[in-house]
C-alpha atoms as a PDB file:
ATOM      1  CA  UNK A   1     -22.729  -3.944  -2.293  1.00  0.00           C
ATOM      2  CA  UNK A   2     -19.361  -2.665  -0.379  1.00  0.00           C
ATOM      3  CA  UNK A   3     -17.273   0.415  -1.269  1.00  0.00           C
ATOM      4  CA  UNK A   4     -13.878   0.472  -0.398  1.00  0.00           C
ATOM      5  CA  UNK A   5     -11.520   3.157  -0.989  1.00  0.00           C
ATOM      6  CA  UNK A   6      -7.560   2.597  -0.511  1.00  0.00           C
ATOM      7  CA  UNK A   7      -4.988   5.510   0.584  1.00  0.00           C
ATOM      8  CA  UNK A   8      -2.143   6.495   1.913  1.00  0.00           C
ATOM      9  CA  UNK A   9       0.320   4.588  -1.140  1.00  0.00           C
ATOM     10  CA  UNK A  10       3.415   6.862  -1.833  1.00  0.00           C
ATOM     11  CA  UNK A  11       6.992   6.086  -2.562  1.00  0.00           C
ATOM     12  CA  UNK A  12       9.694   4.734   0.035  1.00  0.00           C
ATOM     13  CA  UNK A  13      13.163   3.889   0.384  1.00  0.00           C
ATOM     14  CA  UNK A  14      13.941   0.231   0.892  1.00  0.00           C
ATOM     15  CA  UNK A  15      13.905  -0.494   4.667  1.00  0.00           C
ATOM     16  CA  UNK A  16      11.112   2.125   4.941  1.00  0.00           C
ATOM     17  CA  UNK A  17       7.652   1.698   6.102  1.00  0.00           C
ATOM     18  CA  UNK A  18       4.239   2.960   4.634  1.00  0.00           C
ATOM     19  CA  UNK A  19       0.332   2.253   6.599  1.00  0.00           C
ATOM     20  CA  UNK A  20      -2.512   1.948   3.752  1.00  0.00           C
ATOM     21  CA  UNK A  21      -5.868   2.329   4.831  1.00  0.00           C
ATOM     22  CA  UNK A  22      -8.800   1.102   3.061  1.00  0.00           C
ATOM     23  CA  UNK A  23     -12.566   2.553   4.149  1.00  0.00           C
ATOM     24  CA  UNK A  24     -15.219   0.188   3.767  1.00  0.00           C
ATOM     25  CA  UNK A  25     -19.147   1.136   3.282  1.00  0.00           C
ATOM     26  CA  UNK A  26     -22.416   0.089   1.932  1.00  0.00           C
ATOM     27  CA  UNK A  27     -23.480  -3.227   3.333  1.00  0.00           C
ATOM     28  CA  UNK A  28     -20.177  -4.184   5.494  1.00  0.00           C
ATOM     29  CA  UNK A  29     -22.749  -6.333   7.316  1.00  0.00           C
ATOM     30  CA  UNK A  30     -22.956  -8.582   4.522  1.00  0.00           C
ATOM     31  CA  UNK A  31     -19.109  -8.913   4.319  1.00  0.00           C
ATOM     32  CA  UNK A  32     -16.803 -11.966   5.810  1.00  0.00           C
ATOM     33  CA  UNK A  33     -13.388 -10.402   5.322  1.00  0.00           C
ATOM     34  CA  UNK A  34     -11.532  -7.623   3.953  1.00  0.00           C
ATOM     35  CA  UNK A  35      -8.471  -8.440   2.027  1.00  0.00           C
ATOM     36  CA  UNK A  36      -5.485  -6.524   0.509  1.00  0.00           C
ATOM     37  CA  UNK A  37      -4.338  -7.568  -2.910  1.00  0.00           C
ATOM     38  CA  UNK A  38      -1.103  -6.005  -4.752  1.00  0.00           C
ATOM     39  CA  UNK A  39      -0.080  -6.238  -8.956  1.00  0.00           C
ATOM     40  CA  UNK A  40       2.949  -5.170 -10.383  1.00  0.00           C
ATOM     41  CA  UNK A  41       3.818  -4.157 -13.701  1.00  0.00           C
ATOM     42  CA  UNK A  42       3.225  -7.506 -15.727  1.00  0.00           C
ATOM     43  CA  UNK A  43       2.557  -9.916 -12.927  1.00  0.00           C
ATOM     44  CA  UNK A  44      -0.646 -11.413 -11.910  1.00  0.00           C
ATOM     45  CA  UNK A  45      -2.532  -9.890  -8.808  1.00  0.00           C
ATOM     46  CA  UNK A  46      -1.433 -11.705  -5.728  1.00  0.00           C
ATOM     47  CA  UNK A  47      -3.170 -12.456  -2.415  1.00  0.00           C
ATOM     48  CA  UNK A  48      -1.329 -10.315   0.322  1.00  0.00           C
ATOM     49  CA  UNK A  49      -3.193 -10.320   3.613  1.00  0.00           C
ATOM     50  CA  UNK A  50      -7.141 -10.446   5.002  1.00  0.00           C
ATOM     51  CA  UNK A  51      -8.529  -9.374   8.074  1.00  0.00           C
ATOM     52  CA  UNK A  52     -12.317 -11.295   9.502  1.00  0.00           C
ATOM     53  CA  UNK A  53     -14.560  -7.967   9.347  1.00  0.00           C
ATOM     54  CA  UNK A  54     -15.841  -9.740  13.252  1.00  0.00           C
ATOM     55  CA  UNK A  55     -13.265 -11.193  15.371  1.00  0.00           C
ATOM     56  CA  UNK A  56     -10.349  -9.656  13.610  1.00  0.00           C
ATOM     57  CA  UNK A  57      -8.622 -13.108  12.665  1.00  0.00           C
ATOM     58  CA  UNK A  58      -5.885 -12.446   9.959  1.00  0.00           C
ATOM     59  CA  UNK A  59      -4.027 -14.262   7.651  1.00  0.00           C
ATOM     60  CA  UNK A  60      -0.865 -13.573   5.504  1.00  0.00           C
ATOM     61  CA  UNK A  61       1.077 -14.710   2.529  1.00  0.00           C
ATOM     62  CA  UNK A  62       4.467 -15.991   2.845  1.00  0.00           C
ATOM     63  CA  UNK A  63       5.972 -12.941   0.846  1.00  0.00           C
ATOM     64  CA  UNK A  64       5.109 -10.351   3.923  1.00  0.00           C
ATOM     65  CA  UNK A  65       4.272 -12.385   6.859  1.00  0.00           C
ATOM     66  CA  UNK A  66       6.772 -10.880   9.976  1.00  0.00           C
ATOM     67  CA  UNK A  67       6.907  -7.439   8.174  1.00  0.00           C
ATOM     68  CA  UNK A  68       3.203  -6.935   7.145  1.00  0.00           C
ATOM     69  CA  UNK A  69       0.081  -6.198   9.773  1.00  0.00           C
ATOM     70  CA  UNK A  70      -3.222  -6.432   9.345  1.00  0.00           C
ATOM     71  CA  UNK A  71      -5.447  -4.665  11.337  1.00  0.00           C
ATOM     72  CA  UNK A  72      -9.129  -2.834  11.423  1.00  0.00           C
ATOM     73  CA  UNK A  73     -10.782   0.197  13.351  1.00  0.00           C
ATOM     74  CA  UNK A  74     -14.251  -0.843  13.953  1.00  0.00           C
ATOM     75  CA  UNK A  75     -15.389   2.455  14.476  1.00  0.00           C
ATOM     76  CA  UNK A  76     -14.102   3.961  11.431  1.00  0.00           C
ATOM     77  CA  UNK A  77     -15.114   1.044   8.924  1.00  0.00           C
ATOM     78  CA  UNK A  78     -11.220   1.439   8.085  1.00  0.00           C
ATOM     79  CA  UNK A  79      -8.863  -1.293   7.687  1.00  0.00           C
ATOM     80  CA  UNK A  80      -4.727  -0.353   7.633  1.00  0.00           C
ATOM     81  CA  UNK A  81      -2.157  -2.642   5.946  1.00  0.00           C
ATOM     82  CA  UNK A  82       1.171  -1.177   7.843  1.00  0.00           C
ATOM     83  CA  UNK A  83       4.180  -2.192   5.517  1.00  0.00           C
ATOM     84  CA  UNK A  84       7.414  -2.067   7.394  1.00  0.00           C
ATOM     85  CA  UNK A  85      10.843  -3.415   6.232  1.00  0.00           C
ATOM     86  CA  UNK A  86       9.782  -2.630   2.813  1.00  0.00           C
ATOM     87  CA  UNK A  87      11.772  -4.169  -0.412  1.00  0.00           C
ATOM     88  CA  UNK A  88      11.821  -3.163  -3.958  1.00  0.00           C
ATOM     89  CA  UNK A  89      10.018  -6.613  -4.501  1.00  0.00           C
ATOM     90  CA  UNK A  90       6.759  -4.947  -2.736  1.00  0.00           C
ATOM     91  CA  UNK A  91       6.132  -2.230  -5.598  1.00  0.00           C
ATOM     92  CA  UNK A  92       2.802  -2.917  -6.920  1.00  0.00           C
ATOM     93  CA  UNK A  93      -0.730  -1.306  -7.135  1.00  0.00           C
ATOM     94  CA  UNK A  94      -2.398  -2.441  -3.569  1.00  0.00           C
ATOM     95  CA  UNK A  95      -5.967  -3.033  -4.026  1.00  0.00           C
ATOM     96  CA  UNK A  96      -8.491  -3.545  -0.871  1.00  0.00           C
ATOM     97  CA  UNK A  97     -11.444  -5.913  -1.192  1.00  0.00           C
ATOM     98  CA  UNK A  98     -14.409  -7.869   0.390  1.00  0.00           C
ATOM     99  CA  UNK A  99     -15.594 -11.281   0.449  1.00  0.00           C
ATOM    100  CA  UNK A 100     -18.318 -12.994   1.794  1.00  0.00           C
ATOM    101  CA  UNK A 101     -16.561 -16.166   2.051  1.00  0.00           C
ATOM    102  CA  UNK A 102     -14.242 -17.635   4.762  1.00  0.00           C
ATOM    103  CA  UNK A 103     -10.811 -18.451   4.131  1.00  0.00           C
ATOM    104  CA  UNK A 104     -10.477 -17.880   0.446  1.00  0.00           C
ATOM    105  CA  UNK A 105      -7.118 -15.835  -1.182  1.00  0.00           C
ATOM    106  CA  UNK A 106      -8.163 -15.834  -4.703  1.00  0.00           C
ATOM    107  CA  UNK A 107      -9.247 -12.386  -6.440  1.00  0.00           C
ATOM    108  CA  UNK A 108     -11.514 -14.133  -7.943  1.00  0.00           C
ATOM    109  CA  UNK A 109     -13.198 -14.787  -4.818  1.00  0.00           C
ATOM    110  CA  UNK A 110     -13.739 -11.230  -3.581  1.00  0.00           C
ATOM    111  CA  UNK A 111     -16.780  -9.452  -5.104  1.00  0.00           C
ATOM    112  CA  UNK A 112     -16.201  -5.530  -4.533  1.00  0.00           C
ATOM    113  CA  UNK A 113     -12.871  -3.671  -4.903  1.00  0.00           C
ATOM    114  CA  UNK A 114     -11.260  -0.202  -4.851  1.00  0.00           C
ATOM    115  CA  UNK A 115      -9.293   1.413  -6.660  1.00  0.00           C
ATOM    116  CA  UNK A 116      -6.122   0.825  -6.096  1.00  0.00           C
ATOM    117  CA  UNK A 117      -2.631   2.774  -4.283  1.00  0.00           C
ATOM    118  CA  UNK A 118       0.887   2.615  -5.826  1.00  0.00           C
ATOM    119  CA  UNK A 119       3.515   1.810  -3.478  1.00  0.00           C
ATOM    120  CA  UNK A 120       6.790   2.116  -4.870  1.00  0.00           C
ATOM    121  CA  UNK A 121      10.078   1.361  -2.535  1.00  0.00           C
ATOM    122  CA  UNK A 122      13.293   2.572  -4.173  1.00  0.00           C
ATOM    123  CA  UNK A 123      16.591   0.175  -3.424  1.00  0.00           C
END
């Protein structure tokens, strides 16, 4: 099993940025990827971004690729989600997770989660 705990959610101005971090322990050897996950009030949760736990390969959804990065500290067990160019559209609860399978974006997919940091951007 994998605990992850998100931080570092606040509240922005449009055009702002904010850097999550998430930090990952247990049995991170046992993971394939990290992935960040966002749900706003009344919406489904939605696939945002993953990072490979080895070889730091990342992929992003259409809604933040070119303003969202990805990235990990190996050292740390900590993996950042830095939000620039932010947009009213990006409020949600952001929700780190880990998967032991390759290439998947579905929630359903990912076996251990935290617990979640609001991000609100104000227009």
């Amino acid at each position: 099993q994998v605990q992850l705990v998100e931080s570092g959610g606040g509240l922005v101005q449009a055009g702002g940025s904010l850097r999550l971090s998430c930090a990952v322990s247990g049995r991170t050897f046992s993971m394939y990827a990290t992935g960040w996950f966002r749900q706003a009030p009344g919406k489904q949760r939605e696939f945002v971004a993953r990072i490979r736990w080895s070889g730091g390969v990342t992929y992003y959804a259409d809604a933040v690729k070119g303003r969202f990065t990805v990235s990990k500290d190996n050292a740390k067990n900590t993996v950042f989600l830095q939000m620039n160019s932010l947009k009213p559209e990006d409020t949600a609860v952001y929700y780190c997770a880990a998967t032991k399978l390759a290439g998947v974006t579905g929630s359903v997919s990912y076996s251990d989660w935290g617990q979640g940091t609001q991000v609100t951007v104000s227009s």
